[in-house]
N, C-alpha and C. Protein backbone atom coordinates (compact mmCIF):
# COMPACT_ATOMS: atom_id res chain seq x y z
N UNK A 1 0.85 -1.18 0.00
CA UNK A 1 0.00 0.00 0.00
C UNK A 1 0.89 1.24 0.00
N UNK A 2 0.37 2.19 -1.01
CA UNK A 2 1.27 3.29 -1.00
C UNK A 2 1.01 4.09 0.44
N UNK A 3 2.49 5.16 0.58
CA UNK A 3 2.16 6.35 1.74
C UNK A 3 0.54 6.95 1.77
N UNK A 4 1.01 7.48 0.34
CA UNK A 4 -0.29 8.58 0.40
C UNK A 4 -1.69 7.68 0.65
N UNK A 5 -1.76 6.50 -0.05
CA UNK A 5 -3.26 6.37 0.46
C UNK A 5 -3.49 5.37 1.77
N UNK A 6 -2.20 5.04 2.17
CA UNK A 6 -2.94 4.03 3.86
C UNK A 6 -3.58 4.56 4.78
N UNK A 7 -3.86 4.39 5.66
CA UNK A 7 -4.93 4.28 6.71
C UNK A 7 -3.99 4.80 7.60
N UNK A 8 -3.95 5.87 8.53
CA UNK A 8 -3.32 6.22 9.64
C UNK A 8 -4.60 6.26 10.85
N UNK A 9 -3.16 5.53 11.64
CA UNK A 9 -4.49 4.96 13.55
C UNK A 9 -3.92 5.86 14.17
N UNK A 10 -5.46 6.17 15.07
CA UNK A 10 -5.16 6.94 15.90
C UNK A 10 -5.74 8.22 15.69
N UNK A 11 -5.17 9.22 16.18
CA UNK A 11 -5.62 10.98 15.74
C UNK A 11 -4.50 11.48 14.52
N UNK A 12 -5.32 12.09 14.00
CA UNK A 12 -4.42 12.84 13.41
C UNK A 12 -3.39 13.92 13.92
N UNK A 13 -2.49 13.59 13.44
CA UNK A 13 -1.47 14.63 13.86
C UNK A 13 -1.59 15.79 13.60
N UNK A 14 -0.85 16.39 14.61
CA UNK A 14 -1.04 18.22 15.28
C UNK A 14 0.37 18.91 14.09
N UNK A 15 -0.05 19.86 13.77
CA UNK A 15 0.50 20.76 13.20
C UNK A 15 1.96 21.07 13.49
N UNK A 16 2.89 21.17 12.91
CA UNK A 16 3.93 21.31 13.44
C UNK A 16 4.87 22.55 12.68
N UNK A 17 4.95 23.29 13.02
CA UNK A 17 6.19 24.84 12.94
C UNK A 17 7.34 24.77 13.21
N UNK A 18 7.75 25.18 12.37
CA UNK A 18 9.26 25.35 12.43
C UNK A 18 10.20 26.38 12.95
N UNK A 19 11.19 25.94 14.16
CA UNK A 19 11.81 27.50 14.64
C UNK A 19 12.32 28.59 13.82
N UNK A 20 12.51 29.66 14.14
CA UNK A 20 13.51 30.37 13.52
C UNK A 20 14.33 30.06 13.00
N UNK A 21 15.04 30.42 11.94
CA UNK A 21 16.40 30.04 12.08
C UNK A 21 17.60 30.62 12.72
N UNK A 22 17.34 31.12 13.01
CA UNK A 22 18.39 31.80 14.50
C UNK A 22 18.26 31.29 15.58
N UNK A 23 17.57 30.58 15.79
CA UNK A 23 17.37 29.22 16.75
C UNK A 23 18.51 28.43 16.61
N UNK A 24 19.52 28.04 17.67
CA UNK A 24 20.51 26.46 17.72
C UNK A 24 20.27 25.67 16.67
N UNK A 25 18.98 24.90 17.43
CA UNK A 25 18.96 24.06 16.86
C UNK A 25 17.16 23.82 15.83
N UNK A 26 17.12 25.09 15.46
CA UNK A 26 16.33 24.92 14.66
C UNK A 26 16.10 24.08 13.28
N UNK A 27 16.92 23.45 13.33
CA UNK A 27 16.72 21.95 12.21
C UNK A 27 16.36 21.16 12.58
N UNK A 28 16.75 20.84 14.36
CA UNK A 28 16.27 19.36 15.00
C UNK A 28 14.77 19.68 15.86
N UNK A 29 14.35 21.30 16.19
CA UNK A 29 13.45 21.05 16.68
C UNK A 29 12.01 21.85 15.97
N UNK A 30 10.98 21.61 16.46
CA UNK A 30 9.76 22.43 15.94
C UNK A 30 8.32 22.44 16.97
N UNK A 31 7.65 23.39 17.17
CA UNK A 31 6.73 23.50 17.49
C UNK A 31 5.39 22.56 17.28
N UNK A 32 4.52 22.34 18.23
CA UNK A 32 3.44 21.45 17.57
C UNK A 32 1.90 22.79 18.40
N UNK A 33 1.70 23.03 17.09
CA UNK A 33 0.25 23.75 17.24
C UNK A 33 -0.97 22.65 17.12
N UNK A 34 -1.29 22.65 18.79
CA UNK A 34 -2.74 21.93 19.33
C UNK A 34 -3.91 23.07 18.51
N UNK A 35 -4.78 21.98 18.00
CA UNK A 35 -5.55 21.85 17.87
C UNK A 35 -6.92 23.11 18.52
N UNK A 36 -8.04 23.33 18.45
CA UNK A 36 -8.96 23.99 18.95
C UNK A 36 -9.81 23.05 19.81
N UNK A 37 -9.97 23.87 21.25
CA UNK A 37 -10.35 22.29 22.04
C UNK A 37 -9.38 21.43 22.33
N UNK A 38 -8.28 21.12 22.43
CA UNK A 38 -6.96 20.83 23.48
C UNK A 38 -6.33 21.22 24.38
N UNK A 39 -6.79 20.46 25.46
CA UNK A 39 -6.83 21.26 26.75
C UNK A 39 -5.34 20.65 27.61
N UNK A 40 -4.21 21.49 27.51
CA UNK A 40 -3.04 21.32 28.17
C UNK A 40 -2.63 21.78 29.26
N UNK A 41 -2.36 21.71 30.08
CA UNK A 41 -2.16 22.38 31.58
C UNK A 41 -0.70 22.36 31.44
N UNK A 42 -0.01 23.28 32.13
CA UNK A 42 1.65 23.53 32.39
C UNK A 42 1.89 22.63 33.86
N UNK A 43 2.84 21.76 33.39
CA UNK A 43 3.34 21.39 34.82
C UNK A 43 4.67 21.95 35.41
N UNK A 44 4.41 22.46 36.35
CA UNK A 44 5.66 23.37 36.85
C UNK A 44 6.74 22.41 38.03
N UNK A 45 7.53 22.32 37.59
CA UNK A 45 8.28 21.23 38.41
C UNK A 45 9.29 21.93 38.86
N UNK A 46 9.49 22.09 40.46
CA UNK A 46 10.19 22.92 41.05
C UNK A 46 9.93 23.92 42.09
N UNK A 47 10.62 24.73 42.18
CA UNK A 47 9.77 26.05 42.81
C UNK A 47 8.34 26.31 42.39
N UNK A 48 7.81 26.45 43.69
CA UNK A 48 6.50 26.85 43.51
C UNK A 48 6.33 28.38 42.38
N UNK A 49 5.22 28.02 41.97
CA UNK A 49 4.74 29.17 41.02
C UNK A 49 3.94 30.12 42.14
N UNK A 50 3.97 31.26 42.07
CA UNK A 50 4.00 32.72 42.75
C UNK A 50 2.13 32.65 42.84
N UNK A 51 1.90 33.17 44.06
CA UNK A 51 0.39 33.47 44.15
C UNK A 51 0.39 34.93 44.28
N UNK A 52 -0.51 35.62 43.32
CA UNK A 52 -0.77 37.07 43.50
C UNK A 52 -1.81 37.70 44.47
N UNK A 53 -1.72 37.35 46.00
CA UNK A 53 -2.64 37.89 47.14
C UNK A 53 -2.23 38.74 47.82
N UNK A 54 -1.20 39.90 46.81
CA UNK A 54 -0.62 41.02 47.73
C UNK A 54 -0.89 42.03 47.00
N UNK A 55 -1.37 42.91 47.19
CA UNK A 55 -1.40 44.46 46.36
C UNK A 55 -0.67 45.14 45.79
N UNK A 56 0.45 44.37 45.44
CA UNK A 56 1.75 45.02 45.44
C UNK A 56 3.03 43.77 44.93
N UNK A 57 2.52 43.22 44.03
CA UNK A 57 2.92 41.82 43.49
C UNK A 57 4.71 41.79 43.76
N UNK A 58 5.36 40.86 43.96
CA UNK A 58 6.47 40.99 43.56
C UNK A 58 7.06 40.98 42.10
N UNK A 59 9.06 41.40 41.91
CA UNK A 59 8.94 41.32 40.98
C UNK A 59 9.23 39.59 40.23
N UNK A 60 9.55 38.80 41.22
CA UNK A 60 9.36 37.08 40.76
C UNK A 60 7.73 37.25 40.48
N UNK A 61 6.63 37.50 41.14
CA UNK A 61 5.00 37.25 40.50
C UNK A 61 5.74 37.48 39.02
N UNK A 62 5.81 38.87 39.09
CA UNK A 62 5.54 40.12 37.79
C UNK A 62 6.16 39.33 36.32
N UNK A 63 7.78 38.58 36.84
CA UNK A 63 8.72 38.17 35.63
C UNK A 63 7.89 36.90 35.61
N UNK A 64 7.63 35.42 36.54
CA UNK A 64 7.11 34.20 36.14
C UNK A 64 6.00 35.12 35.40
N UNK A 65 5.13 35.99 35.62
CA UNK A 65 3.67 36.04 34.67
C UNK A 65 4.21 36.49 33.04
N UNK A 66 4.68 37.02 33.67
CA UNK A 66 5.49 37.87 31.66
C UNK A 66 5.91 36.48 30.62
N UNK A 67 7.01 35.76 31.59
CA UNK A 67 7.74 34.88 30.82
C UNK A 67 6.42 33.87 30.41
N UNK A 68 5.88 33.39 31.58
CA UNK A 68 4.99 33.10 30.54
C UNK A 68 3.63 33.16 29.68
N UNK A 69 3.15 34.10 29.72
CA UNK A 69 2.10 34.74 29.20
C UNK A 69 2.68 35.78 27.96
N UNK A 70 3.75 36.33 28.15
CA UNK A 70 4.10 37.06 26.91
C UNK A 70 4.67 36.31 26.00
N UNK A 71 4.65 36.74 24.89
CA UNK A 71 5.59 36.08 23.71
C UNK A 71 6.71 37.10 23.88
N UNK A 72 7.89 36.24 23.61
CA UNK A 72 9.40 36.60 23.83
C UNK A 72 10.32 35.74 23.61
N UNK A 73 11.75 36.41 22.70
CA UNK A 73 12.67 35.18 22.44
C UNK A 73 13.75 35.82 23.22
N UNK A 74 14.00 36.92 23.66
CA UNK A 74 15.12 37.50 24.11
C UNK A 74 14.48 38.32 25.72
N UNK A 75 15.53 37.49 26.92
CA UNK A 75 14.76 37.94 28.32
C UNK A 75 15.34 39.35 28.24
N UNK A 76 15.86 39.20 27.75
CA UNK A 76 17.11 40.89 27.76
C UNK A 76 16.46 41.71 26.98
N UNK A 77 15.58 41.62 26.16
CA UNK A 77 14.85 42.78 25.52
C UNK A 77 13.65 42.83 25.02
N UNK A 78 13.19 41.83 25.28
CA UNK A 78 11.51 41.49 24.70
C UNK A 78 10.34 41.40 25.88
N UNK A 79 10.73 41.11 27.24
CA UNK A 79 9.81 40.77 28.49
C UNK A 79 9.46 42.25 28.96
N UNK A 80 10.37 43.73 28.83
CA UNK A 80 10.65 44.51 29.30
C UNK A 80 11.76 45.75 29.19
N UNK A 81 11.33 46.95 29.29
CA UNK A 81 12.37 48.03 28.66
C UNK A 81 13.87 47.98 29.92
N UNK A 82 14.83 48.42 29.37
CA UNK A 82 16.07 48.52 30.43
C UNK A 82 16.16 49.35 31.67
N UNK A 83 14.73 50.45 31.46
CA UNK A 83 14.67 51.65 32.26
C UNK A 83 13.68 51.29 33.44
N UNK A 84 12.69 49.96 32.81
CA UNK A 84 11.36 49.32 33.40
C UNK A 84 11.67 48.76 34.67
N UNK A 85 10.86 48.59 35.69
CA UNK A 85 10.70 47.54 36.31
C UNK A 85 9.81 46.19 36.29
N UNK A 86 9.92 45.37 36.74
CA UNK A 86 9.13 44.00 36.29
C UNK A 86 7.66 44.46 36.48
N UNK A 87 7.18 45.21 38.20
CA UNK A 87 6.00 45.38 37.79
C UNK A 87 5.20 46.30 37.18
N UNK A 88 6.23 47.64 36.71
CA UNK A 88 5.63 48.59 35.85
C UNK A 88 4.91 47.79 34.29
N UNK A 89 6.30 46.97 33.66
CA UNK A 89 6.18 45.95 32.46
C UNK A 89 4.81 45.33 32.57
N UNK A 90 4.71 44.75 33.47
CA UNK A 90 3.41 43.64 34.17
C UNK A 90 1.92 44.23 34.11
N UNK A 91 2.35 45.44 34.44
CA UNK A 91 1.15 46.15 34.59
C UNK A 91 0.83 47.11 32.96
């Protein structure tokens, strides 16, 4: 049976993107864009992730929320200006 017409088991496979090329190792690796309705949770292994129940967040809240909620390839110039603080950025 040829590629193109067999039968693939299972789900269909998720979309996959390719890094930059200014990326290392952007030949060996790539992104996989889930689907609509794929529900992934982050598992954080390690230090606890920051609870925001202070009026006055720190700047560990302010940087864990940026890093990951913002898009950014460079911590040095994309999360935040040089003049900024984490929670001015944040806010």
């Amino acid at each position: 049976m040829a590629l193109s017409t067999a039968r693939q088991r299972g789900r269909p496979r998720h979309e996959r993107v390719d890094y930059d090329q200014t990326h290392p190792r952007f030949k060996e690796k790539h992104r996989i864009v889930r689907r609509e309705g794929h529900h992934t949770l982050p598992n954080f292994i390690g230090r606890y992730f920051p609870a925001r129940d202070h009026p006055n967040p720190s700047s560990f809240y302010c940087t864990s929320m940026l890093m990951l909620l913002k898009p950014w390839r460079s911590l040095a110039t994309d999360l935040k200006e040089s003049s900024d603080t984490w929670q001015s950025a944040f806010n």
